[in-house]
Structures are given as C-alpha cells and as structure tokens.
N, C-alpha and C. Protein backbone atom coordinates (compact mmCIF):
# COMPACT_ATOMS: atom_id res chain seq x y z
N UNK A 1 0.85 -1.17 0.00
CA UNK A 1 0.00 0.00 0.00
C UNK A 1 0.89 1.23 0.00
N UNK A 2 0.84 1.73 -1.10
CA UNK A 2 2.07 3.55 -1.03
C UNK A 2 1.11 4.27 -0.83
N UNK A 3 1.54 5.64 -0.96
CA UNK A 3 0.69 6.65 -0.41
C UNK A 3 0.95 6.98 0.77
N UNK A 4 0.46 8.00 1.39
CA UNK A 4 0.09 8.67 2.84
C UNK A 4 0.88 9.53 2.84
N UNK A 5 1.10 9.39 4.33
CA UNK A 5 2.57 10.70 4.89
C UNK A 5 3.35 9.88 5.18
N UNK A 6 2.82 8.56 5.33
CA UNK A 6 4.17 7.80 5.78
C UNK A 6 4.99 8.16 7.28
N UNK A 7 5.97 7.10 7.07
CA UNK A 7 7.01 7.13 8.88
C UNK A 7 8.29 6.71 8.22
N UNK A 8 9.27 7.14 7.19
CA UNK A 8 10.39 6.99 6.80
C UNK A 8 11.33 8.32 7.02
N UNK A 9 12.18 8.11 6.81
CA UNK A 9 13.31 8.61 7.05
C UNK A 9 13.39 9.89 5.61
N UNK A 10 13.94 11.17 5.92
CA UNK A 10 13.92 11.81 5.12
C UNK A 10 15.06 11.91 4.33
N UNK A 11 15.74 12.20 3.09
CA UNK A 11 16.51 11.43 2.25
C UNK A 11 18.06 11.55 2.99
N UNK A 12 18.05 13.03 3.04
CA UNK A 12 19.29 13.44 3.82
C UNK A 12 19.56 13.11 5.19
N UNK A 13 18.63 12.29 5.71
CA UNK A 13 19.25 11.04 7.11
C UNK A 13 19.01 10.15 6.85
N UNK A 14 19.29 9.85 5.68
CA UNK A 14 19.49 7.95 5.34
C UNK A 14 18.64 7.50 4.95
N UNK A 15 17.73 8.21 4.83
CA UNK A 15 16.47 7.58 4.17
C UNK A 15 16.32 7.46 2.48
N UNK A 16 15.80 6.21 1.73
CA UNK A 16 15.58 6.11 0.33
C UNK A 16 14.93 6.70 0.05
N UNK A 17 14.65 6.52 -1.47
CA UNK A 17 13.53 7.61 -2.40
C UNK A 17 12.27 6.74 -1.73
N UNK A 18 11.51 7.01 -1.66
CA UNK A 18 10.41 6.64 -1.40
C UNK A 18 9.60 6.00 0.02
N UNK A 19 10.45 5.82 1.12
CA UNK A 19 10.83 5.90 2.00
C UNK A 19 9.36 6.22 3.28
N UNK A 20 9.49 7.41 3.14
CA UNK A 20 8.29 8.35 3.22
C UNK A 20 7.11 7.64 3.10
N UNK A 21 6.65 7.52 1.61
CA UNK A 21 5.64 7.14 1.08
C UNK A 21 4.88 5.26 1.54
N UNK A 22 5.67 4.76 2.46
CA UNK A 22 5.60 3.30 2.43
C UNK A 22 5.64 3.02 4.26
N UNK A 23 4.38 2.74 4.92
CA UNK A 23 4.69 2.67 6.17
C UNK A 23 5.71 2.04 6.54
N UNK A 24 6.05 2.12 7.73
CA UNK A 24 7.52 1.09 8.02
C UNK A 24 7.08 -0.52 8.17
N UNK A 25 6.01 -1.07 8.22
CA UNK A 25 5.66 -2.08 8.36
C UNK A 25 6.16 -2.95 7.36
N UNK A 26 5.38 -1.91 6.36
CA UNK A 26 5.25 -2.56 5.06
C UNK A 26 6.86 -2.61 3.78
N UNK A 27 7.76 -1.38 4.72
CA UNK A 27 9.00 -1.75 4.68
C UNK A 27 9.90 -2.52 4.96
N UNK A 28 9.50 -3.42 5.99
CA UNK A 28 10.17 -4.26 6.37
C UNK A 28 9.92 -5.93 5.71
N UNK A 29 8.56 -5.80 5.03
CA UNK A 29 8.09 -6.79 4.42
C UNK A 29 8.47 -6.72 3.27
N UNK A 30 8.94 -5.69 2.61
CA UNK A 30 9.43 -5.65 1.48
C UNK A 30 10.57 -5.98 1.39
N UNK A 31 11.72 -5.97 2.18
CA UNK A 31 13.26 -6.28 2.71
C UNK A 31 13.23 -8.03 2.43
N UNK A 32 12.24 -8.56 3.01
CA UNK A 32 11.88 -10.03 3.18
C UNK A 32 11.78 -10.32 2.22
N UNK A 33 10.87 -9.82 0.94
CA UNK A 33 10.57 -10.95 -0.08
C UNK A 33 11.97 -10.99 -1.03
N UNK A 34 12.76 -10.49 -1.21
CA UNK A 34 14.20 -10.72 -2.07
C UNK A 34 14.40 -12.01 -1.27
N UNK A 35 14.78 -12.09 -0.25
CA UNK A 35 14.87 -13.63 0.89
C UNK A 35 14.47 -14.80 0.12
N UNK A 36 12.74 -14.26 0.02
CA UNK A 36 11.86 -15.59 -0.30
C UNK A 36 11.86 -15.83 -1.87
N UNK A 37 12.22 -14.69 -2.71
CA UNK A 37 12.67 -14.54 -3.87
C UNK A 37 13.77 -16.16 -4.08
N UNK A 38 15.02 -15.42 -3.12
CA UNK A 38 16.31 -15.87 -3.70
C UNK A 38 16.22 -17.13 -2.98
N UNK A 39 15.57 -17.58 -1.78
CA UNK A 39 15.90 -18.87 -1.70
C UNK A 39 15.02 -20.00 -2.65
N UNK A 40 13.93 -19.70 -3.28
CA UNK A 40 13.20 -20.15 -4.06
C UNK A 40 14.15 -20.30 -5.61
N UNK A 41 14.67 -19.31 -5.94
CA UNK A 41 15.50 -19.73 -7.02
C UNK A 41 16.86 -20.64 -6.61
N UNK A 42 17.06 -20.75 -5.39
CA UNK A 42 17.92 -21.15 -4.92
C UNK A 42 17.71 -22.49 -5.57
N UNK A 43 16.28 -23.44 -4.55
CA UNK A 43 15.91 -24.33 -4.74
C UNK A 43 15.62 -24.78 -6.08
N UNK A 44 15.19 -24.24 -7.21
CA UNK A 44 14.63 -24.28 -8.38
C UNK A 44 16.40 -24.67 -9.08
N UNK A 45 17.33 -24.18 -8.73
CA UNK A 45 18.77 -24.82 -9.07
C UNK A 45 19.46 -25.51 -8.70
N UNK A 46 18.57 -25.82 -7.42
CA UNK A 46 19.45 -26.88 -6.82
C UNK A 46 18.47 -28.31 -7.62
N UNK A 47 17.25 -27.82 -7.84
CA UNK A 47 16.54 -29.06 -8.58
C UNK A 47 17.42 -29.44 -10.28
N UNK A 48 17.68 -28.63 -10.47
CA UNK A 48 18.29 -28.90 -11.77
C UNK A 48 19.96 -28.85 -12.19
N UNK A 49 20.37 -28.82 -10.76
CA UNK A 49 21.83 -29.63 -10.37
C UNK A 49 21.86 -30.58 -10.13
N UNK A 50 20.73 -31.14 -9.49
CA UNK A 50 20.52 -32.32 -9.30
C UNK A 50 20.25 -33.25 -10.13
N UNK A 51 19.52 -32.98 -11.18
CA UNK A 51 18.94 -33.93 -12.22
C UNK A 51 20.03 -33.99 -12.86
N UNK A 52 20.99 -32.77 -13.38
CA UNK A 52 21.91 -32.81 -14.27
C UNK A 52 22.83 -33.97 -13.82
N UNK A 53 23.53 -33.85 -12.47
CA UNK A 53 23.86 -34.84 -11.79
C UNK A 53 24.05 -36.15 -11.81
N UNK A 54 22.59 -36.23 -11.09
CA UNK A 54 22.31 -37.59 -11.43
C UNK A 54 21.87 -38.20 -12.89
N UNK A 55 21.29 -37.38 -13.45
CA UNK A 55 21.67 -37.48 -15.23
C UNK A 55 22.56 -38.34 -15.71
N UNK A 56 24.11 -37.22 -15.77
CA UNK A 56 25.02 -37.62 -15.81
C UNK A 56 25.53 -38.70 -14.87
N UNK A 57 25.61 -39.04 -13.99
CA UNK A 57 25.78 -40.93 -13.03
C UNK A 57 25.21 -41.51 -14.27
N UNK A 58 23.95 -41.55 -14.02
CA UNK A 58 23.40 -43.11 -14.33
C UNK A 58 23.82 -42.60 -15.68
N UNK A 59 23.71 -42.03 -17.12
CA UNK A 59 24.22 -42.24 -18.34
C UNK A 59 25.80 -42.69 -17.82
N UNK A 60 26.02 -42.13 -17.56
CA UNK A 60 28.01 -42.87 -17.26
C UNK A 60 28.17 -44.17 -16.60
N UNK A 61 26.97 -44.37 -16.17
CA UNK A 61 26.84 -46.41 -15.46
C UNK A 61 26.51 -46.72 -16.25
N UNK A 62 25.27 -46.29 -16.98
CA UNK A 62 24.72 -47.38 -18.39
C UNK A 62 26.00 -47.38 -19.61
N UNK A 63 26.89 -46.45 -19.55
CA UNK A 63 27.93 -46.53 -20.35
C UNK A 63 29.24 -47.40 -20.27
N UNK A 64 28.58 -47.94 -18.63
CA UNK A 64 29.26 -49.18 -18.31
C UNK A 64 30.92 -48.81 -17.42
N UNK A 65 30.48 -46.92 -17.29
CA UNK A 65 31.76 -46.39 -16.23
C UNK A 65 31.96 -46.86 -14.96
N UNK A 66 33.24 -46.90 -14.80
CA UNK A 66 33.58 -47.36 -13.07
C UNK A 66 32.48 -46.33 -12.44
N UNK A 67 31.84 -47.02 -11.11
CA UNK A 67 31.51 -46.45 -10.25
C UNK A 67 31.89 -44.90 -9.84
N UNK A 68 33.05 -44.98 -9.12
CA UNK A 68 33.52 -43.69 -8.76
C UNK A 68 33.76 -42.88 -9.94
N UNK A 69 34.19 -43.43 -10.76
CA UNK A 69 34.52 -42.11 -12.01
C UNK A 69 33.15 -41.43 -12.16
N UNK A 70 31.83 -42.49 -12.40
CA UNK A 70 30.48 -41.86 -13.09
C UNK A 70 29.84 -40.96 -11.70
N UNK A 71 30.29 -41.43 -10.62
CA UNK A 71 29.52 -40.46 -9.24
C UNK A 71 30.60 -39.28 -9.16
N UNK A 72 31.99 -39.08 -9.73
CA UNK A 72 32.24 -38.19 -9.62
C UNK A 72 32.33 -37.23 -10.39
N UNK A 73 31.94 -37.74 -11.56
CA UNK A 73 31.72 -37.10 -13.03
C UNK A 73 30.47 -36.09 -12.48
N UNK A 74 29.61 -37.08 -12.10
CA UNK A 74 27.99 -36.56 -12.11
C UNK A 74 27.78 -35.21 -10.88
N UNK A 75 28.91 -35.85 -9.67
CA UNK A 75 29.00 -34.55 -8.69
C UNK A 75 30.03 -33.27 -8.98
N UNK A 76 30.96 -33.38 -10.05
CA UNK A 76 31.42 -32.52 -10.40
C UNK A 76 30.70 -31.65 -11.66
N UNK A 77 29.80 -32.47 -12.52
CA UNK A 77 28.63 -31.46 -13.50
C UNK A 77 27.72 -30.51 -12.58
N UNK A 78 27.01 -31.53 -11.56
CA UNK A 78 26.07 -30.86 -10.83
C UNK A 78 26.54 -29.67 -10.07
N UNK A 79 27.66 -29.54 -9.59
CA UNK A 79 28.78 -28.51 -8.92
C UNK A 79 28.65 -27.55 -9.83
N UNK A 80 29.51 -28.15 -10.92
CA UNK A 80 29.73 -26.86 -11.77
C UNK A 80 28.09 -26.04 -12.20
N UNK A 81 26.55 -26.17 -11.88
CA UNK A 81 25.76 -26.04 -12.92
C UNK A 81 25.22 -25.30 -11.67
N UNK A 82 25.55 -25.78 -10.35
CA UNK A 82 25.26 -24.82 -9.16
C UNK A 82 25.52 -23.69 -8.91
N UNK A 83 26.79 -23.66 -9.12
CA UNK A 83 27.96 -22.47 -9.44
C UNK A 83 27.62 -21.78 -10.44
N UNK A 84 27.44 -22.25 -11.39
CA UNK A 84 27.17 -20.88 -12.26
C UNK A 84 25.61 -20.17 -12.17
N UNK A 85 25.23 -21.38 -11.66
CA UNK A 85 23.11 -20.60 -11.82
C UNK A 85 23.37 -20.11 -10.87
N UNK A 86 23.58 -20.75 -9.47
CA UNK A 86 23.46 -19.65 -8.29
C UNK A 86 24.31 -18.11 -8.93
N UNK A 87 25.27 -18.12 -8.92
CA UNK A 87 26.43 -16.78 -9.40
C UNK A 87 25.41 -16.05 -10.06
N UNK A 88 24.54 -16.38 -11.85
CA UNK A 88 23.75 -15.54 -12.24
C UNK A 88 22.88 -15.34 -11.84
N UNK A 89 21.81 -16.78 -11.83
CA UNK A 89 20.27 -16.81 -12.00
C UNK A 89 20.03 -16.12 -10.19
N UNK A 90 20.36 -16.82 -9.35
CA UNK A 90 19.82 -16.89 -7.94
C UNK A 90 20.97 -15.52 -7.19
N UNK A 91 21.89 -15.38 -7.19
CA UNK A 91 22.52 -14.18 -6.48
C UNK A 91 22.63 -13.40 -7.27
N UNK A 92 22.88 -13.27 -8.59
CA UNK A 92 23.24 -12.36 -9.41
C UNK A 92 24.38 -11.13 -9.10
N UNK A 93 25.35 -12.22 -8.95
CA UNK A 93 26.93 -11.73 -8.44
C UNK A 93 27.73 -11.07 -9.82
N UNK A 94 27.90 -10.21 -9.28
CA UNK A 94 29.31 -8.94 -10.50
C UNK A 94 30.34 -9.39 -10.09
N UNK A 95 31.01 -10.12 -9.03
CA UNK A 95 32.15 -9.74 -8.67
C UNK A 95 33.23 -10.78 -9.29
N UNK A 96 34.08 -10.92 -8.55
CA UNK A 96 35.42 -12.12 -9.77
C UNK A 96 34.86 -13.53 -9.36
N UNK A 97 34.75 -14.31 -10.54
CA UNK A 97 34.17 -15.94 -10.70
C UNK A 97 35.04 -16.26 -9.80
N UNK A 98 36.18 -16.09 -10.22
CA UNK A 98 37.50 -16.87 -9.53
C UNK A 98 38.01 -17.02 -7.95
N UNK A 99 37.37 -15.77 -7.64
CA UNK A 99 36.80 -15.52 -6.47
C UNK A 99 36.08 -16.32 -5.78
N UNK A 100 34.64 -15.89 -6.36
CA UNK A 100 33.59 -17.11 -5.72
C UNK A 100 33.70 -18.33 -6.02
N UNK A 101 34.48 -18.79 -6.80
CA UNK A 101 34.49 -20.22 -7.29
C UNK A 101 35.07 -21.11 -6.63
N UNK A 102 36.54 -20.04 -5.86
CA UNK A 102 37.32 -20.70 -4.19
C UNK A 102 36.55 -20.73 -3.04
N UNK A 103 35.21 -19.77 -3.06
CA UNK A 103 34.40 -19.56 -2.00
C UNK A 103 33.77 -20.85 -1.92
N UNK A 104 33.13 -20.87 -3.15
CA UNK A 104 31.80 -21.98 -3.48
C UNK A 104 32.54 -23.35 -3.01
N UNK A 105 33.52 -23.68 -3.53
CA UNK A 105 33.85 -24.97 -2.96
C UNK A 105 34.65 -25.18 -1.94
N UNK A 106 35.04 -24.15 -1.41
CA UNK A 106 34.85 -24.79 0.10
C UNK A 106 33.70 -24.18 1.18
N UNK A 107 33.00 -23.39 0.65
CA UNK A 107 31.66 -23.55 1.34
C UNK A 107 31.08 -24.88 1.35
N UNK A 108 30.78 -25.15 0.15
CA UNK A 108 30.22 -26.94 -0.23
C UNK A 108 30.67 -27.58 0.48
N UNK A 109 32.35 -28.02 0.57
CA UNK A 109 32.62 -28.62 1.34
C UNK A 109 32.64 -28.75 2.78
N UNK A 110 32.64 -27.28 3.60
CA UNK A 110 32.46 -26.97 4.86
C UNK A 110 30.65 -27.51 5.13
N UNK A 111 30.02 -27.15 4.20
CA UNK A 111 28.35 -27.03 4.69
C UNK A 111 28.48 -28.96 4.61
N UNK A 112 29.06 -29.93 3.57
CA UNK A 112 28.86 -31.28 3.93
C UNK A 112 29.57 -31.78 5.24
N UNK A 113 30.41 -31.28 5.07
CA UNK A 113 30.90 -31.79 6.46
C UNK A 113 30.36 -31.22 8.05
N UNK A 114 29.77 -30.45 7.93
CA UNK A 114 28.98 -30.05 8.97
C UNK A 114 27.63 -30.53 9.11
N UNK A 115 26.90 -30.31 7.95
CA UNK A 115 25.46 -30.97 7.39
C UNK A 115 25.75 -32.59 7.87
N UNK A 116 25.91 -33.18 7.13
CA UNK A 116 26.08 -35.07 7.54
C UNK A 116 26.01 -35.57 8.74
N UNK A 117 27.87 -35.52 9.19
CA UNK A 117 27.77 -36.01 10.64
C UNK A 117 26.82 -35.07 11.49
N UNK A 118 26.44 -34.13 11.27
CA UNK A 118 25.65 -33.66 12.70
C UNK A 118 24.63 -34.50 13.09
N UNK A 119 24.13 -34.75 11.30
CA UNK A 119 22.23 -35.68 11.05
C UNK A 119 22.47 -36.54 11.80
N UNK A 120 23.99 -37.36 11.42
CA UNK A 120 23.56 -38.64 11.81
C UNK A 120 23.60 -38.78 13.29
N UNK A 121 24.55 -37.93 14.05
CA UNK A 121 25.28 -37.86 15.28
C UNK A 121 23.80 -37.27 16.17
N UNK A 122 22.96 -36.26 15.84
CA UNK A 122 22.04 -35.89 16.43
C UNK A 122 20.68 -36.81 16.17
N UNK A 123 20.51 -37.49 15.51
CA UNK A 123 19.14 -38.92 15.13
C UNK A 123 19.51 -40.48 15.69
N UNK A 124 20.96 -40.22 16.25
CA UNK A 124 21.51 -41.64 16.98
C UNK A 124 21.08 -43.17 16.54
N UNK A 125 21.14 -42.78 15.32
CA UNK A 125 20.21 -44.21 14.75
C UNK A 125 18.82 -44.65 15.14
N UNK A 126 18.25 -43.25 15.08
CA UNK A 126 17.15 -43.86 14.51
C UNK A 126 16.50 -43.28 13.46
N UNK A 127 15.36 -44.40 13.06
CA UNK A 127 14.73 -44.59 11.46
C UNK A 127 13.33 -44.15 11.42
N UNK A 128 13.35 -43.58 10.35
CA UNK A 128 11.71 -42.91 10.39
C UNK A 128 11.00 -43.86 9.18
N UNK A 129 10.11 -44.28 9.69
CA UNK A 129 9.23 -45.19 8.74
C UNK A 129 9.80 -46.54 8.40
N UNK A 130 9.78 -46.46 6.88
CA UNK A 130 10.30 -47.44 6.14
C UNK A 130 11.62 -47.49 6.28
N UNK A 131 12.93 -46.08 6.45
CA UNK A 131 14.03 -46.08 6.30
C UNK A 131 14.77 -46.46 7.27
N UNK A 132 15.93 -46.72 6.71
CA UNK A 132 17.30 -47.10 8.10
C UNK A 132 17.59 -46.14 8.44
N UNK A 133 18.46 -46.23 9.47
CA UNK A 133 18.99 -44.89 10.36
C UNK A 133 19.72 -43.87 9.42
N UNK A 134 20.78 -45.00 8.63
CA UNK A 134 21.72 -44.30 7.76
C UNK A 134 20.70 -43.12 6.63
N UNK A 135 19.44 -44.23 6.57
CA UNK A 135 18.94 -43.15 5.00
C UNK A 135 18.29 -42.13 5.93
N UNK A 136 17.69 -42.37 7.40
CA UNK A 136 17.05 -40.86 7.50
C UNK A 136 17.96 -40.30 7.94
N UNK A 137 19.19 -40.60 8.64
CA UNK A 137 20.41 -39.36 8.44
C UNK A 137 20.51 -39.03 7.09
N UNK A 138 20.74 -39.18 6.20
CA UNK A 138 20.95 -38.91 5.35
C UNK A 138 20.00 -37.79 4.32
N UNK A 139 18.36 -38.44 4.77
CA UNK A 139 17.44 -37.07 4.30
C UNK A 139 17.94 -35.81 5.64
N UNK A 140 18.14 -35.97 6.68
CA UNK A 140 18.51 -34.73 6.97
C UNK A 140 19.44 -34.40 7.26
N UNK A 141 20.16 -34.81 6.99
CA UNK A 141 21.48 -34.15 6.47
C UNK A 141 21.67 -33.58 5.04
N UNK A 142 20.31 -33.58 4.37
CA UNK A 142 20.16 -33.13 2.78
C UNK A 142 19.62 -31.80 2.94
N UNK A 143 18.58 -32.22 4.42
CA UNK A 143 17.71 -30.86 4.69
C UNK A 143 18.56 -29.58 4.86
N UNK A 144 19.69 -30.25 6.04
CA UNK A 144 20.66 -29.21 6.97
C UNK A 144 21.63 -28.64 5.87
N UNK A 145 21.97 -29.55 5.33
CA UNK A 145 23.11 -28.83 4.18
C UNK A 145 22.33 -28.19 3.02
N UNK A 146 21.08 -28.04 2.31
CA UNK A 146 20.66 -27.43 1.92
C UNK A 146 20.45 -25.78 2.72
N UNK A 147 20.31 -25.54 3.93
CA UNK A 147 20.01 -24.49 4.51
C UNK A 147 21.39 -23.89 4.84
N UNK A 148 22.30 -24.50 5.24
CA UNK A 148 23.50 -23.96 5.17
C UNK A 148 24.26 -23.81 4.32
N UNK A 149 23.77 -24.04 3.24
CA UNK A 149 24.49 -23.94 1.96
C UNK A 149 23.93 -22.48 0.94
N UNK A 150 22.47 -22.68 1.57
CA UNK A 150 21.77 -21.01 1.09
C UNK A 150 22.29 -19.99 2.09
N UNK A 151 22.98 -20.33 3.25
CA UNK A 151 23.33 -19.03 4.17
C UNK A 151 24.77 -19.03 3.96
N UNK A 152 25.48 -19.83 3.41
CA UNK A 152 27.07 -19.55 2.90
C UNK A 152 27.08 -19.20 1.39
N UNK A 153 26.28 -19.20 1.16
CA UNK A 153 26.21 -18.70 -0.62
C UNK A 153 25.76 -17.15 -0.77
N UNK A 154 24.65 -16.71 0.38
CA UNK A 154 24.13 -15.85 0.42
C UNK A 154 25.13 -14.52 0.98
N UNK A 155 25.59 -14.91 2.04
CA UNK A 155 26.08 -14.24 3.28
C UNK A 155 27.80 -14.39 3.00
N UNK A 156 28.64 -15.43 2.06
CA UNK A 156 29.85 -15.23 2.01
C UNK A 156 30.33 -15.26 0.95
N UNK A 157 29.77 -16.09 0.04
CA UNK A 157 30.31 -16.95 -1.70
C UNK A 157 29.90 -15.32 -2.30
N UNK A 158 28.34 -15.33 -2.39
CA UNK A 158 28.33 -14.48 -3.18
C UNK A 158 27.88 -13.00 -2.64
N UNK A 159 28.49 -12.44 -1.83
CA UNK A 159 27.79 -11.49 -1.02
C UNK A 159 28.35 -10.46 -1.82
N UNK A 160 26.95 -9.51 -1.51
CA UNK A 160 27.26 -8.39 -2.57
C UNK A 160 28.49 -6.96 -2.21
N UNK A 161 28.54 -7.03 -1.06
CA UNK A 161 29.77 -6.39 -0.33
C UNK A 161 31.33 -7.01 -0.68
N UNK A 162 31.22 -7.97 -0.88
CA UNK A 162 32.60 -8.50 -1.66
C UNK A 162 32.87 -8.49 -2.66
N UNK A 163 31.69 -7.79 -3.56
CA UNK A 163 32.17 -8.21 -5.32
C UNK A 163 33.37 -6.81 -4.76
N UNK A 164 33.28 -5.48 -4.19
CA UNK A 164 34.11 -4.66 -4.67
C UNK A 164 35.21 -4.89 -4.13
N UNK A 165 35.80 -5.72 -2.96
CA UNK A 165 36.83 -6.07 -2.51
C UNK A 165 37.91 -6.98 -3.00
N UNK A 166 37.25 -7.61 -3.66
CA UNK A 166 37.95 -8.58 -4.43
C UNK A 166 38.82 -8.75 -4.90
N UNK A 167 40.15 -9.56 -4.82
CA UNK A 167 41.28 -9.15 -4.95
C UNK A 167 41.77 -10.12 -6.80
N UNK A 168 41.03 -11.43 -6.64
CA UNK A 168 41.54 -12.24 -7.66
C UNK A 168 40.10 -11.65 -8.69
C-alpha cells in the first residue's frame, strides 16, 4: 500500500527515495521478499543440479563407467551447474568468478561436512518409517546442508559487499 505521509526517514538522514511514502511495516516486508525470492531460485537450481547430476551418473553407469569415475563425473557437472546458476540466476553476483568459485567450494565442502555427521550424530540411529537410520540421516542431512548452503552462498560466496573487494 504507497501513499500517505508515511514514517520513513527523510533522504538526507538515510532515508531512500520513497521511504516516506511506504509505512515502516510494510518496509520491512518488502526487505523479506528478495529472501523468499532468492531462496526459491535457490531451490529451483538446486533441482536442476541435481537432475543434471544424477543425469550424468546413471548415463556414465549405463555406459558401463567405473563407479567412482560416473559419481564423480555426475558430482562434479552438478557442482559446476550450481555455481554458475546460483552466481547468475539466484545471487546475481558482478564480482570475480575466480573468487567465488574458491568460496563456493569450500563452502560446499564446509556445509557437507557439517550438514552429515551432525544428522547422523544428532538422530543416533534412529529410522523414520520405512528407512534405516543411515537413509534418514541422510534425508537430513540433505535438509541441513541445503540451509546452510543457502546461508554460505548468500552471506559469504556471493555477497554483494565483496564483489568490490575482491582481490583475484
């Protein structure tokens, strides 16, 4: 709802264009939806890192590839397809690839190694439903490293305060 007299800040104490015109309520709800924006595209790339992924596995098993080569083929496509959608589509980062690209993987790697053992270490073996201990650690440890992986992507990989610092 714009209009009124509004409760913002006037330009010359920090206040934006429009500021004024937008209760503060409804300012603060506006701050939020980029959030619900970006973690939604987040997810929408992490769905299609995934497929690419696992895509790539199973064509590289039906091609009759060693095991580890085709799971690491398939986790290094899906990597790379994360990395670049998040960078454009979902953060829409200016700053040096080369940069975030040292960020991104060891964020990844910090958020699995934190994500995993916690699941399994905090669910002590046990199984929800149909699954073993190992597979429902394992869905949440998909959950946990998904959420920490949107707050190290957001907040360090690709934060918009670092594109200008950037040294590489």
């Amino acid at each position: 709802m714009r209009g009124g007299t509004g409760g913002g800040l006037p330009r010359a104490l920090g206040g934006r264009r429009g500021d004024a015109a937008v209760p503060a309520a409804e300012r603060g709800a506006s701050r939020r939806r980029p959030a619900v924006k970006t973690f939604a595209r987040f997810l929408a790339v992490g769905v299609l890192n995934t497929v690419v992924g696992y895509g790539t596995t199973f064509a590289a098993l039906a091609l009759d590839a060693p095991y580890l080569a085709a799971t690491a083929l398939g986790t290094a496509l899906g990597l790379a397809v994360s990395f670049a959608m998040n960078r454009r589509f979902t953060f829409r980062h200016r700053g040096s690839a080369a940069a975030a690209a040292l960020r991104f993987g060891g964020a990844s790697l910090a958020c699995y190694l934190a994500a995993f053992p916690a699941a399994r270490a905090a669910l002590a073996g046990w199984a929800a439903g149909p699954l073993s201990p190992d597979q429902t650690a394992a869905v949440a440890g998909s959950v946990l490293y998904t959420l920490l992986h949107y707050a190290a992507l957001r907040f360090v990989v690709f934060n918009p305060a670092r594109s200008s610092h950037e040294s590489l």
